[in-house]
PDB file of N, CA and C in Angstrom:
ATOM      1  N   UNK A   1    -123.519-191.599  25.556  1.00  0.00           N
ATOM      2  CA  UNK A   1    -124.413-190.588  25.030  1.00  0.00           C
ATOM      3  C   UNK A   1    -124.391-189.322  25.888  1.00  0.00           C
ATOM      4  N   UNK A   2    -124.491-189.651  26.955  1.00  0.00           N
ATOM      5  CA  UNK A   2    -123.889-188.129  27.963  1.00  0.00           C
ATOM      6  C   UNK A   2    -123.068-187.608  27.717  1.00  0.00           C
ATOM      7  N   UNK A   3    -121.790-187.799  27.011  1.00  0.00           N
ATOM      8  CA  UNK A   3    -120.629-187.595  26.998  1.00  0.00           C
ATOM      9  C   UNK A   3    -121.069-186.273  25.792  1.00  0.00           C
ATOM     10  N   UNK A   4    -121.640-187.235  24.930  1.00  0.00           N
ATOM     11  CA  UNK A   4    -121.556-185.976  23.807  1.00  0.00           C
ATOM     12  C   UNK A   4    -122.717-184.822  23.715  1.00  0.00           C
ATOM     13  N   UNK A   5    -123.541-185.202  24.993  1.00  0.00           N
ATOM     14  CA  UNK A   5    -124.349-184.143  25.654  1.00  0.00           C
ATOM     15  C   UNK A   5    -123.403-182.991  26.084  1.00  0.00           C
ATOM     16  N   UNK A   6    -122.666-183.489  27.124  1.00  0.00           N
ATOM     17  CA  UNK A   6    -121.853-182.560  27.746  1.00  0.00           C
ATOM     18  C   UNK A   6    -121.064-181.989  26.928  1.00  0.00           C
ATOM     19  N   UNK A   7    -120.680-182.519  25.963  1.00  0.00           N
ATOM     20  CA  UNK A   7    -119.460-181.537  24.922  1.00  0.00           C
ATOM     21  C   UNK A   7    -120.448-180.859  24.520  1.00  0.00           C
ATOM     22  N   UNK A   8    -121.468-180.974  24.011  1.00  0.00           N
ATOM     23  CA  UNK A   8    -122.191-179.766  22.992  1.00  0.00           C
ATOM     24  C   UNK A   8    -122.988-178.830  24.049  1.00  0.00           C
ATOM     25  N   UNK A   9    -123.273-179.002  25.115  1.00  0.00           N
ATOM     26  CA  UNK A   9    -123.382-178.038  26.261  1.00  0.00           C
ATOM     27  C   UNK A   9    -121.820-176.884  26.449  1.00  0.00           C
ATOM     28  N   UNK A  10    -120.731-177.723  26.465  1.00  0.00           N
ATOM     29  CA  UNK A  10    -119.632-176.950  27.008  1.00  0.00           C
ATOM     30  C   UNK A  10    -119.012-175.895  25.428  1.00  0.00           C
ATOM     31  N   UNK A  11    -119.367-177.037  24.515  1.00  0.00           N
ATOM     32  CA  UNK A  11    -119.338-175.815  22.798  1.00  0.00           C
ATOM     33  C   UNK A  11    -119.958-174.372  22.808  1.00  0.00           C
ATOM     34  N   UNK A  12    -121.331-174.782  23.413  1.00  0.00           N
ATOM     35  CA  UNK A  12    -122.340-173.768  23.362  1.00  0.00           C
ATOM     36  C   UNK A  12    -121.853-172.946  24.311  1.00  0.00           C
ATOM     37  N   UNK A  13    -121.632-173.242  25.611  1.00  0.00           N
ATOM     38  CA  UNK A  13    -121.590-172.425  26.490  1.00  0.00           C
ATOM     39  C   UNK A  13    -120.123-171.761  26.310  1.00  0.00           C
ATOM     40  N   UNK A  14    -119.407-172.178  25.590  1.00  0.00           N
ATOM     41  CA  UNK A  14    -117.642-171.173  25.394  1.00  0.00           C
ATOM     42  C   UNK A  14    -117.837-170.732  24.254  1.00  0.00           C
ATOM     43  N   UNK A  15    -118.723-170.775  22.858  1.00  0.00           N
ATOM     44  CA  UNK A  15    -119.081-169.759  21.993  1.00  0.00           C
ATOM     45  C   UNK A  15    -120.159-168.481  22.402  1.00  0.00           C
ATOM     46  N   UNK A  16    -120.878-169.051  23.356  1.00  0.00           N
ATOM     47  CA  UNK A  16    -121.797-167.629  24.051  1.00  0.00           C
ATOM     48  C   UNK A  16    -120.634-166.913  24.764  1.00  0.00           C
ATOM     49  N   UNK A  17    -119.992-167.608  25.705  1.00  0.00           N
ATOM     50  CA  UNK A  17    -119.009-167.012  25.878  1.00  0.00           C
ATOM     51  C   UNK A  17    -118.111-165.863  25.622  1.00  0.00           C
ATOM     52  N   UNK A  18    -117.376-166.274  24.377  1.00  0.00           N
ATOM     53  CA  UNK A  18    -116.697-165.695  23.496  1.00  0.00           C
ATOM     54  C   UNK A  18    -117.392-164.068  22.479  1.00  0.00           C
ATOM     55  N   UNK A  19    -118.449-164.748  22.473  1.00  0.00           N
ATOM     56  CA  UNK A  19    -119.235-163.487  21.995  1.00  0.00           C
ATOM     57  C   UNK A  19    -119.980-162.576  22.792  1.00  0.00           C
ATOM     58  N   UNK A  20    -120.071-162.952  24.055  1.00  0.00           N
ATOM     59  CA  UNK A  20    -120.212-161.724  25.099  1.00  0.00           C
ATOM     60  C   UNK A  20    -121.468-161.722  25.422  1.00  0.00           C
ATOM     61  N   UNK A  21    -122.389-162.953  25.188  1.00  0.00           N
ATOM     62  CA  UNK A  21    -123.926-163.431  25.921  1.00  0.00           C
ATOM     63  C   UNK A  21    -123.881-164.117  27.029  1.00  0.00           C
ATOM     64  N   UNK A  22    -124.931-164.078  27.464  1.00  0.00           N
ATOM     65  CA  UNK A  22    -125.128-164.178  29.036  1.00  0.00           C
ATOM     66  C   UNK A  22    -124.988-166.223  29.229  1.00  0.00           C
ATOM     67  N   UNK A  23    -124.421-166.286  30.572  1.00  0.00           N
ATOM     68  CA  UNK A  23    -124.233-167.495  30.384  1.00  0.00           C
ATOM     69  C   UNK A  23    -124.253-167.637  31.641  1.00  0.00           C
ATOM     70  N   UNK A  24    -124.635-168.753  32.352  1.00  0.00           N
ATOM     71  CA  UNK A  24    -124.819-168.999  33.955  1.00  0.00           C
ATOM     72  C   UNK A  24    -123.878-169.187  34.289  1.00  0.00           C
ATOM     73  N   UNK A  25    -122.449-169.999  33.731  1.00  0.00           N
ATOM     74  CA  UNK A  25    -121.271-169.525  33.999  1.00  0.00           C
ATOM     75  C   UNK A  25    -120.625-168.613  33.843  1.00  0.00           C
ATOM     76  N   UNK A  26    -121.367-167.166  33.785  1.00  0.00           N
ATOM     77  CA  UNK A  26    -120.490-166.255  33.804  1.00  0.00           C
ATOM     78  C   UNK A  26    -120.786-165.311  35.285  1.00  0.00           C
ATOM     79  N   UNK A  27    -121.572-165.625  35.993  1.00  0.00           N
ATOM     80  CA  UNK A  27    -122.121-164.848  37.076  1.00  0.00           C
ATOM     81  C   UNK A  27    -120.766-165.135  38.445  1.00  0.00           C
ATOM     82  N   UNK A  28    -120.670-164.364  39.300  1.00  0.00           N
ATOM     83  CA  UNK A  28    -119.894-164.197  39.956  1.00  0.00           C
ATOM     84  C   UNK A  28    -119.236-165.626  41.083  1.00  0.00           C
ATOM     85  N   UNK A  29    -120.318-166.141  41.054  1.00  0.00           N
ATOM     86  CA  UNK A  29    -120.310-167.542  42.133  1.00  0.00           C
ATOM     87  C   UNK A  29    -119.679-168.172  41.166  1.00  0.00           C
ATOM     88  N   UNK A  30    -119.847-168.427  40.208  1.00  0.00           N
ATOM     89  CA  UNK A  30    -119.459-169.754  39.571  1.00  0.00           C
ATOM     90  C   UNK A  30    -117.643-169.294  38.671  1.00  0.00           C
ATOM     91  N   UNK A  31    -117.417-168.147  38.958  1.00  0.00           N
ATOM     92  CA  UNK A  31    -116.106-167.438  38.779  1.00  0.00           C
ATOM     93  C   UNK A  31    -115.074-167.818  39.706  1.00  0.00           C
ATOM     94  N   UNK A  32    -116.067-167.430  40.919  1.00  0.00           N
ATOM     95  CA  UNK A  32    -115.494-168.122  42.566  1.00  0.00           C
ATOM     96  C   UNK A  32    -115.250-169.501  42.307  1.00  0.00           C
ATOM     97  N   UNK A  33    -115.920-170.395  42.023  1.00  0.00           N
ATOM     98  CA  UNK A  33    -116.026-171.786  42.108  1.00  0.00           C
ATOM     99  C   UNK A  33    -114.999-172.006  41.146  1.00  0.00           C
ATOM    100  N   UNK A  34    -114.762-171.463  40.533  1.00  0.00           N
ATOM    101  CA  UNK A  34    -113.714-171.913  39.422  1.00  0.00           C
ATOM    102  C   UNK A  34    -112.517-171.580  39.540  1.00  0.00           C
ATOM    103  N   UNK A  35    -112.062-170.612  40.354  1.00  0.00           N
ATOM    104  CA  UNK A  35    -110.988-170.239  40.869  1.00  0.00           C
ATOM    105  C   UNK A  35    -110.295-171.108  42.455  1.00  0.00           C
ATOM    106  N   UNK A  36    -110.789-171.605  42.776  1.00  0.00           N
ATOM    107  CA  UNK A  36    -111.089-172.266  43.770  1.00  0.00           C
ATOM    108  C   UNK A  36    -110.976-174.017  43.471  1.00  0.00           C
ATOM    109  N   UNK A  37    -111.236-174.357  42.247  1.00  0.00           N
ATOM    110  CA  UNK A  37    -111.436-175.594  41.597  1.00  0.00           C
ATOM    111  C   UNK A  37    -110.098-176.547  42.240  1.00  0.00           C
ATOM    112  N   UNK A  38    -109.042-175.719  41.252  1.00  0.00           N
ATOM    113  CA  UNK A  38    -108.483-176.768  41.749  1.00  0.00           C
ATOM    114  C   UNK A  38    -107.310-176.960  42.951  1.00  0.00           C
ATOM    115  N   UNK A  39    -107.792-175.754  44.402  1.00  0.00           N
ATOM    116  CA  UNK A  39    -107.348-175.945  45.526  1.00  0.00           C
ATOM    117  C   UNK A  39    -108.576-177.584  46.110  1.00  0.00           C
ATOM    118  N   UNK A  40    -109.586-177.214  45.623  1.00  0.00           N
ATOM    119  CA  UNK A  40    -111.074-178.202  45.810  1.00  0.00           C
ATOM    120  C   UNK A  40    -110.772-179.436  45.342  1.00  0.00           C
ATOM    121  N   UNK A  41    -109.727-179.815  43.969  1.00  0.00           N
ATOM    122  CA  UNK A  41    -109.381-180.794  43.607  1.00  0.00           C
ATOM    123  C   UNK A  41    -108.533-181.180  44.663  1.00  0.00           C
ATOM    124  N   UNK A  42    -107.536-180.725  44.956  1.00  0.00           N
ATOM    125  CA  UNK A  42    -106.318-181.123  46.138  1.00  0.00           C
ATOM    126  C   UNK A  42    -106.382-182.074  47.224  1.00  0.00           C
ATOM    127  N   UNK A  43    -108.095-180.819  47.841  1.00  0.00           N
ATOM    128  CA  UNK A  43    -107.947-181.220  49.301  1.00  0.00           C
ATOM    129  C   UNK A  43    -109.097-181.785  49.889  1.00  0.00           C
ATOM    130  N   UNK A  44    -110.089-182.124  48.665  1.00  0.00           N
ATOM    131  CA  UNK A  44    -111.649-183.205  49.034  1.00  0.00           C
ATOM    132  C   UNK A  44    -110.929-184.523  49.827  1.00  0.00           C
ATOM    133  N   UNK A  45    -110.147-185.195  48.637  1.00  0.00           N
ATOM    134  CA  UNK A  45    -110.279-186.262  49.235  1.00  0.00           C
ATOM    135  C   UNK A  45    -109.682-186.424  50.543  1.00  0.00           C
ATOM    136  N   UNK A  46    -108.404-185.371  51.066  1.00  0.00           N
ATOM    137  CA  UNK A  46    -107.929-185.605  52.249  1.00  0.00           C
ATOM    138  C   UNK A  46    -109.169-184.963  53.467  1.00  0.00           C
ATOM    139  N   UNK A  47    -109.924-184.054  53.015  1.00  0.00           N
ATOM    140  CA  UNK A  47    -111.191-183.483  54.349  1.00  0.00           C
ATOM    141  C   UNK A  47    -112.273-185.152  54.386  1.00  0.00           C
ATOM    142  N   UNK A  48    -112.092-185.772  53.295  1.00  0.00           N
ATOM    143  CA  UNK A  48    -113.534-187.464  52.807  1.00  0.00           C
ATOM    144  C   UNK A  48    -112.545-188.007  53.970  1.00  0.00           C
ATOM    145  N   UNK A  49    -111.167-188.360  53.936  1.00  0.00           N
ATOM    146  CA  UNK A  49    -109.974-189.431  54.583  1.00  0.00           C
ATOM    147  C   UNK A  49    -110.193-188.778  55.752  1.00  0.00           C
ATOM    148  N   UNK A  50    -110.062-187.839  56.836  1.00  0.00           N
ATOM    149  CA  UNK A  50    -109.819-187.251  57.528  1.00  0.00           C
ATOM    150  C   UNK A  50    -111.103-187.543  58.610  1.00  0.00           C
ATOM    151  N   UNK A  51    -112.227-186.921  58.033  1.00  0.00           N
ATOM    152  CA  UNK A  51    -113.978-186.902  58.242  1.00  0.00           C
ATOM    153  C   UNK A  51    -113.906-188.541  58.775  1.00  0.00           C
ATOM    154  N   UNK A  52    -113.714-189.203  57.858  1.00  0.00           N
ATOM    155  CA  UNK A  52    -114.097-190.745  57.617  1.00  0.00           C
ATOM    156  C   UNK A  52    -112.806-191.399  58.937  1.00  0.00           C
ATOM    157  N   UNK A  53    -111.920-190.820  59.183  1.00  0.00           N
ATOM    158  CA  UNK A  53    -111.294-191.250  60.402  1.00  0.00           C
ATOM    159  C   UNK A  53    -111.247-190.718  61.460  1.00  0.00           C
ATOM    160  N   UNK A  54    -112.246-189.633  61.328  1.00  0.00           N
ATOM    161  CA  UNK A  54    -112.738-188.739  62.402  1.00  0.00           C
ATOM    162  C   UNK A  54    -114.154-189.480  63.207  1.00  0.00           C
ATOM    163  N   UNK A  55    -115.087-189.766  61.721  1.00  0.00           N
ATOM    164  CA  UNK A  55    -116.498-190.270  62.673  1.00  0.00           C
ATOM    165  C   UNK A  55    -116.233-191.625  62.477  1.00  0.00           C
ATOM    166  N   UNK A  56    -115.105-192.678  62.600  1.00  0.00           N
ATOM    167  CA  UNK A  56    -114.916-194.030  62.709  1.00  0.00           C
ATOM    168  C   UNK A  56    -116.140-194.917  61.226  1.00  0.00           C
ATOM    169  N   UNK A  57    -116.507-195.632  61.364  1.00  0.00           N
ATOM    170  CA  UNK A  57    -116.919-196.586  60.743  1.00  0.00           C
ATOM    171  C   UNK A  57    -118.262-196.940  60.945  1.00  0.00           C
ATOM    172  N   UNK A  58    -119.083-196.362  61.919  1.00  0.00           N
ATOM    173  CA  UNK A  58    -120.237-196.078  62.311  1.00  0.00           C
ATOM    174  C   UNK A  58    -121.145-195.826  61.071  1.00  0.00           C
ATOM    175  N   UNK A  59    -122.667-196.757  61.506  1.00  0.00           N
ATOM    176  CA  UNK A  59    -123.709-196.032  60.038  1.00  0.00           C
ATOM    177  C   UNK A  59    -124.344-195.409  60.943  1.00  0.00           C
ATOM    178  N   UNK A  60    -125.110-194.371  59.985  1.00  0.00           N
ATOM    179  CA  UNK A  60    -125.710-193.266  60.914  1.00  0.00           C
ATOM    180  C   UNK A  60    -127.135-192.998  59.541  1.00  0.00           C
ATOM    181  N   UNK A  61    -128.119-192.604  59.920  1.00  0.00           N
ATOM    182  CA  UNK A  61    -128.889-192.992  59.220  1.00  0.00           C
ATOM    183  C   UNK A  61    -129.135-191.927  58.292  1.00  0.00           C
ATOM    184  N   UNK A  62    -129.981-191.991  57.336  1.00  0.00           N
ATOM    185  CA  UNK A  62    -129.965-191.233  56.278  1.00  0.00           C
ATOM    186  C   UNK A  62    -129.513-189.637  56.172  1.00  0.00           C
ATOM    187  N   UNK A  63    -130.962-188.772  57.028  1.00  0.00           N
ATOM    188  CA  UNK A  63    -130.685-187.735  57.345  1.00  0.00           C
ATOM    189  C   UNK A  63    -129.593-186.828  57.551  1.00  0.00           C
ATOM    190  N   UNK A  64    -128.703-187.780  59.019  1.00  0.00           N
ATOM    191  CA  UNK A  64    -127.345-187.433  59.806  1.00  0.00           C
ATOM    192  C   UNK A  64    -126.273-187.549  58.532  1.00  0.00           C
ATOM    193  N   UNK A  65    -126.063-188.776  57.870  1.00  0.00           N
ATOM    194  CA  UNK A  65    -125.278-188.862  56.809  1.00  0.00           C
ATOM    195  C   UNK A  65    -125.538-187.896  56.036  1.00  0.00           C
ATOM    196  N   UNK A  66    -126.656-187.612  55.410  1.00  0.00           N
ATOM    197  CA  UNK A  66    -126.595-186.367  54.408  1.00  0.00           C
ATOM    198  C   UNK A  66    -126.116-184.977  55.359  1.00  0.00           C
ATOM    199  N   UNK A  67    -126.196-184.818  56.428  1.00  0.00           N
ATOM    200  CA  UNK A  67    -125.955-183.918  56.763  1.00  0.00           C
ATOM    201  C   UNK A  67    -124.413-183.653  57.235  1.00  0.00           C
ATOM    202  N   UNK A  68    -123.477-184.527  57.199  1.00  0.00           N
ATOM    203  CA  UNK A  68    -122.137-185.291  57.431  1.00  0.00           C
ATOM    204  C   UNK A  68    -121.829-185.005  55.621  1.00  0.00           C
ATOM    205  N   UNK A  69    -121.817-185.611  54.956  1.00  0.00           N
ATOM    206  CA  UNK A  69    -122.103-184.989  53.914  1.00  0.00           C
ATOM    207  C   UNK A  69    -121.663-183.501  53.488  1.00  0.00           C
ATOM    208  N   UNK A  70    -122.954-183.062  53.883  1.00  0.00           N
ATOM    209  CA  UNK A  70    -122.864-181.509  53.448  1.00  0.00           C
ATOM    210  C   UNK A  70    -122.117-181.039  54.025  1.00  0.00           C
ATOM    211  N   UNK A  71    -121.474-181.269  55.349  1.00  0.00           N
ATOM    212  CA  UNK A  71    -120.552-180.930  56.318  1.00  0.00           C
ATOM    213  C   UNK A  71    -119.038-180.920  55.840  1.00  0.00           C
ATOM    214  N   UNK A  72    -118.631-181.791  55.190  1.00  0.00           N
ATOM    215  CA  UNK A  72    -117.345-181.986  54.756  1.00  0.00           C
ATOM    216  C   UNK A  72    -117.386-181.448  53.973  1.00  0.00           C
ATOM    217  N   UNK A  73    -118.178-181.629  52.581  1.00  0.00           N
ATOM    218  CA  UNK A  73    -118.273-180.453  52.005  1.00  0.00           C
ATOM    219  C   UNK A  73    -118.273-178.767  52.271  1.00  0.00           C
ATOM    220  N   UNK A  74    -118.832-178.292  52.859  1.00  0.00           N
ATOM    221  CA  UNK A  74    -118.686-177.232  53.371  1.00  0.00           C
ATOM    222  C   UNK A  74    -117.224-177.147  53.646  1.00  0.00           C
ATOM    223  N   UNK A  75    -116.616-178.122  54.802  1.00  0.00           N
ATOM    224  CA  UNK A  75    -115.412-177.814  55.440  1.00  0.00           C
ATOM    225  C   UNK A  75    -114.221-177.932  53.829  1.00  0.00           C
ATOM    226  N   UNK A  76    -114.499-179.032  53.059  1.00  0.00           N
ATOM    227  CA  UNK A  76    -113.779-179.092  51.783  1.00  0.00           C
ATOM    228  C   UNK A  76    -113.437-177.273  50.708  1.00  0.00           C
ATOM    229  N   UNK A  77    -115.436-177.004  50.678  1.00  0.00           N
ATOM    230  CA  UNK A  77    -115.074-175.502  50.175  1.00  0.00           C
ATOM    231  C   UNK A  77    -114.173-174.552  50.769  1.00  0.00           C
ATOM    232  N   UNK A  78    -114.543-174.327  52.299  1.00  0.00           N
ATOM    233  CA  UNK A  78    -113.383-173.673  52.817  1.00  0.00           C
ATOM    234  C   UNK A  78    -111.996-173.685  52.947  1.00  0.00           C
ATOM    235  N   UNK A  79    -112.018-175.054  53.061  1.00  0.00           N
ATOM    236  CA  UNK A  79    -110.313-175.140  52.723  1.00  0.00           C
ATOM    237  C   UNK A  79    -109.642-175.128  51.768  1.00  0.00           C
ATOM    238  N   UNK A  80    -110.757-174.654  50.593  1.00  0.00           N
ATOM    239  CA  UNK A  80    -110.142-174.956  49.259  1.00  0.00           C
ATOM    240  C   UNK A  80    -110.112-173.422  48.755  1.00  0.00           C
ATOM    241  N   UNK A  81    -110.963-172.775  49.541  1.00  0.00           N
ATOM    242  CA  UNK A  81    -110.950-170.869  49.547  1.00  0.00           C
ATOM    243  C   UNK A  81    -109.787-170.588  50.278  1.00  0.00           C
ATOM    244  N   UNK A  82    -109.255-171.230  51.315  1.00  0.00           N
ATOM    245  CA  UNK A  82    -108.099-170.556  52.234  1.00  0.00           C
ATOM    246  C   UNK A  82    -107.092-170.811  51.470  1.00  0.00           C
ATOM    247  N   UNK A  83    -107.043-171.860  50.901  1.00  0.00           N
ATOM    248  CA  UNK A  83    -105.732-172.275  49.685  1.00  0.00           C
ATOM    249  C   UNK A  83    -105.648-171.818  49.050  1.00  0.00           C
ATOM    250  N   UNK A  84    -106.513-171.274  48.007  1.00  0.00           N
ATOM    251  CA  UNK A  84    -106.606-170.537  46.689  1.00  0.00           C
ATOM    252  C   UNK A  84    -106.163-168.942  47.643  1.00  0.00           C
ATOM    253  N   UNK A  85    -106.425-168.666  48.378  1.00  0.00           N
ATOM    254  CA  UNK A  85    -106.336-166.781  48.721  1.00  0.00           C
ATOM    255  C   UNK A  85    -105.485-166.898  49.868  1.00  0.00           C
ATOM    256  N   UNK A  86    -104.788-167.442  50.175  1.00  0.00           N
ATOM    257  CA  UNK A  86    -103.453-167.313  51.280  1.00  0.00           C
ATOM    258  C   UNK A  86    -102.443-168.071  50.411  1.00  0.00           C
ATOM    259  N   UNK A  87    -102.853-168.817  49.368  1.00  0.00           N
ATOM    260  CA  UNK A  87    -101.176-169.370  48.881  1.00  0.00           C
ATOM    261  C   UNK A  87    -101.086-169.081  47.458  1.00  0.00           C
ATOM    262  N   UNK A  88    -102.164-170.210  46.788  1.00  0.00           N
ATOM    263  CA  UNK A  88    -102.685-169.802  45.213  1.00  0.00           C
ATOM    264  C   UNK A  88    -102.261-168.162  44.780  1.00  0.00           C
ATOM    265  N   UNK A  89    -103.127-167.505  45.587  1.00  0.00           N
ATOM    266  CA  UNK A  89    -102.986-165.767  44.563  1.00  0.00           C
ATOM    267  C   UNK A  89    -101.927-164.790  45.112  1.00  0.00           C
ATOM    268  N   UNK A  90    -101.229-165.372  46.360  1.00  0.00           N
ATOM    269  CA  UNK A  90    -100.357-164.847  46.540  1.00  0.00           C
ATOM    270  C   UNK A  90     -99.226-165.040  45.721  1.00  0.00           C
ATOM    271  N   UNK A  91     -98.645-166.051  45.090  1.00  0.00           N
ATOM    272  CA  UNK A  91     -97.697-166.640  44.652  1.00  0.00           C
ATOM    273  C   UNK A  91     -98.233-166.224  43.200  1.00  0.00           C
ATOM    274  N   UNK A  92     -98.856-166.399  42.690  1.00  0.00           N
ATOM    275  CA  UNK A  92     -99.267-166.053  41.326  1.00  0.00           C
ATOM    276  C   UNK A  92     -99.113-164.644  40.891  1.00  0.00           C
ATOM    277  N   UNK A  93     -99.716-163.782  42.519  1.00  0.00           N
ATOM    278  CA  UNK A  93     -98.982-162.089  41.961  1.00  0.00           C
ATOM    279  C   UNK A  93     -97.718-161.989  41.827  1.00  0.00           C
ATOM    280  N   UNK A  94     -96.686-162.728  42.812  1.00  0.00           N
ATOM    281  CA  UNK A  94     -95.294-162.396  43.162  1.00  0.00           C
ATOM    282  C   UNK A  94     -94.327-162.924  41.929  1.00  0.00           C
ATOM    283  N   UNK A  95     -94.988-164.457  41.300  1.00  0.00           N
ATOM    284  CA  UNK A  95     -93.907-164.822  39.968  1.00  0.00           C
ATOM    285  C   UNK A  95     -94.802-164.521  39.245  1.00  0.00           C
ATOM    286  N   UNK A  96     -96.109-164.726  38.619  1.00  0.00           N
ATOM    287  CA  UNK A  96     -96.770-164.883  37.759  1.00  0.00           C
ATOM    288  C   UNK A  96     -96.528-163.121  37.085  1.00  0.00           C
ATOM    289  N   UNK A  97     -96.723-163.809  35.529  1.00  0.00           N
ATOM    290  CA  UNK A  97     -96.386-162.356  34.354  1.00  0.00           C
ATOM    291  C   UNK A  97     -98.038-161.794  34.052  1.00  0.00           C
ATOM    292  N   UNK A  98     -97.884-160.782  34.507  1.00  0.00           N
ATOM    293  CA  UNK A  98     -98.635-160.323  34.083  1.00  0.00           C
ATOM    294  C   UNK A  98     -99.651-159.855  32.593  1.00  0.00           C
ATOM    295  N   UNK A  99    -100.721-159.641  32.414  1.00  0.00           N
ATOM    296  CA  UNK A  99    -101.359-159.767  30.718  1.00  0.00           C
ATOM    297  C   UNK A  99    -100.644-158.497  30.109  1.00  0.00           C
ATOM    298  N   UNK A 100    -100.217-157.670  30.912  1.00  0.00           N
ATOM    299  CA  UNK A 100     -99.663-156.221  29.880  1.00  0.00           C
ATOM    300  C   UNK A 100     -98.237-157.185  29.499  1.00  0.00           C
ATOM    301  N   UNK A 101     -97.423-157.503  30.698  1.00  0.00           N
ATOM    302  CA  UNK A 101     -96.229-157.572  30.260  1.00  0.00           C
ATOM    303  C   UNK A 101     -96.181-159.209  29.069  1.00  0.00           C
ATOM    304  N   UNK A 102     -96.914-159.730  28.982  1.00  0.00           N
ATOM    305  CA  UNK A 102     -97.066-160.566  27.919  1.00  0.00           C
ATOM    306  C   UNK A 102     -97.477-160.171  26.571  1.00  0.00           C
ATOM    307  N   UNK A 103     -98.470-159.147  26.610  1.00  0.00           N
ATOM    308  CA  UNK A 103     -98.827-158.663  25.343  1.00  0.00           C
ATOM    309  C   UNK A 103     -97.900-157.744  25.014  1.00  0.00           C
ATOM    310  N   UNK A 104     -96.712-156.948  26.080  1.00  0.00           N
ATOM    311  CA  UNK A 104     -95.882-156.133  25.488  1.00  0.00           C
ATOM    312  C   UNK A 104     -94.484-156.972  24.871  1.00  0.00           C
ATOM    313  N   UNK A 105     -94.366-158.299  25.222  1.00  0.00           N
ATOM    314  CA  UNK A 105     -93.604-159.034  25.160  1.00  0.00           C
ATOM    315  C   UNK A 105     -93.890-159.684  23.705  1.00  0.00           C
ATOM    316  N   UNK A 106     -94.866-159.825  23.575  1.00  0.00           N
ATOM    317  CA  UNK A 106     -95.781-160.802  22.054  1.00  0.00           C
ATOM    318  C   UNK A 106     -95.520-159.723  20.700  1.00  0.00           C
ATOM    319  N   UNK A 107     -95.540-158.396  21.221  1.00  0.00           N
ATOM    320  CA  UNK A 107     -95.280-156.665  20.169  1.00  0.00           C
ATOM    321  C   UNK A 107     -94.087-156.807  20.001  1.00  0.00           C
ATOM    322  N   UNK A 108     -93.164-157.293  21.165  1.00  0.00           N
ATOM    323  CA  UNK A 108     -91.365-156.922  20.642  1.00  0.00           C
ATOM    324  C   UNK A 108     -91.449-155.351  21.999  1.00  0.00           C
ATOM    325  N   UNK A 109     -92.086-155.314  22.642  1.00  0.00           N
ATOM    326  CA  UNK A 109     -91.592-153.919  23.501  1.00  0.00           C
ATOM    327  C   UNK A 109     -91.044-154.370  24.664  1.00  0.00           C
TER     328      UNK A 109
END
């Protein structure tokens, strides 16, 4: 039943979209976050593997863990911003086609 929550959330929110109404995914952070996605896909689980063989096997109690937690996270976002803007958009300007030269390409010019 979530499932088809979430589709009719993501309907709604790419027809507001499309028609040029305001949408909480359209604000600047969540542009960031999305550009960024999937350097963030890449490299979570190796900062979770890394973290997790960094602070050994130790429990640590609620608080410290949530805050271990937010920590990798944090370190996960950043490394997933340095990826996306030192490799991601570099490489994407240098091969990637640009929207003129595609739409002049789609005309026949």
């Amino acid at each position: 039943m979530l499932v088809a929550h979430a589709a009719l959330l993501i309907a709604a929110a790419a027809m507001a979209d499309v028609k040029g109404e305001f949408t909480l995914f359209r604000n600047r952070a969540m542009v960031r976050l999305g550009e960024i996605s999937f350097a963030f896909y890449l490299l979570h689980f190796i900062v979770l593997a890394y973290g997790r063989k960094v602070l050994g096997r130790d429990l640590y109690s609620t608080p410290v863990a949530s805050g271990l937690v937010v920590l990798l996270l944090a370190v996960s976002m950043l490394t997933s911003w340095a990826l996306y803007a030192l490799v991601e958009r570099p490489i994407t300007r240098r091969w990637g086609a640009s929207r003129r030269d595609k739409r002049n390409a789609a005309v026949g010019i």
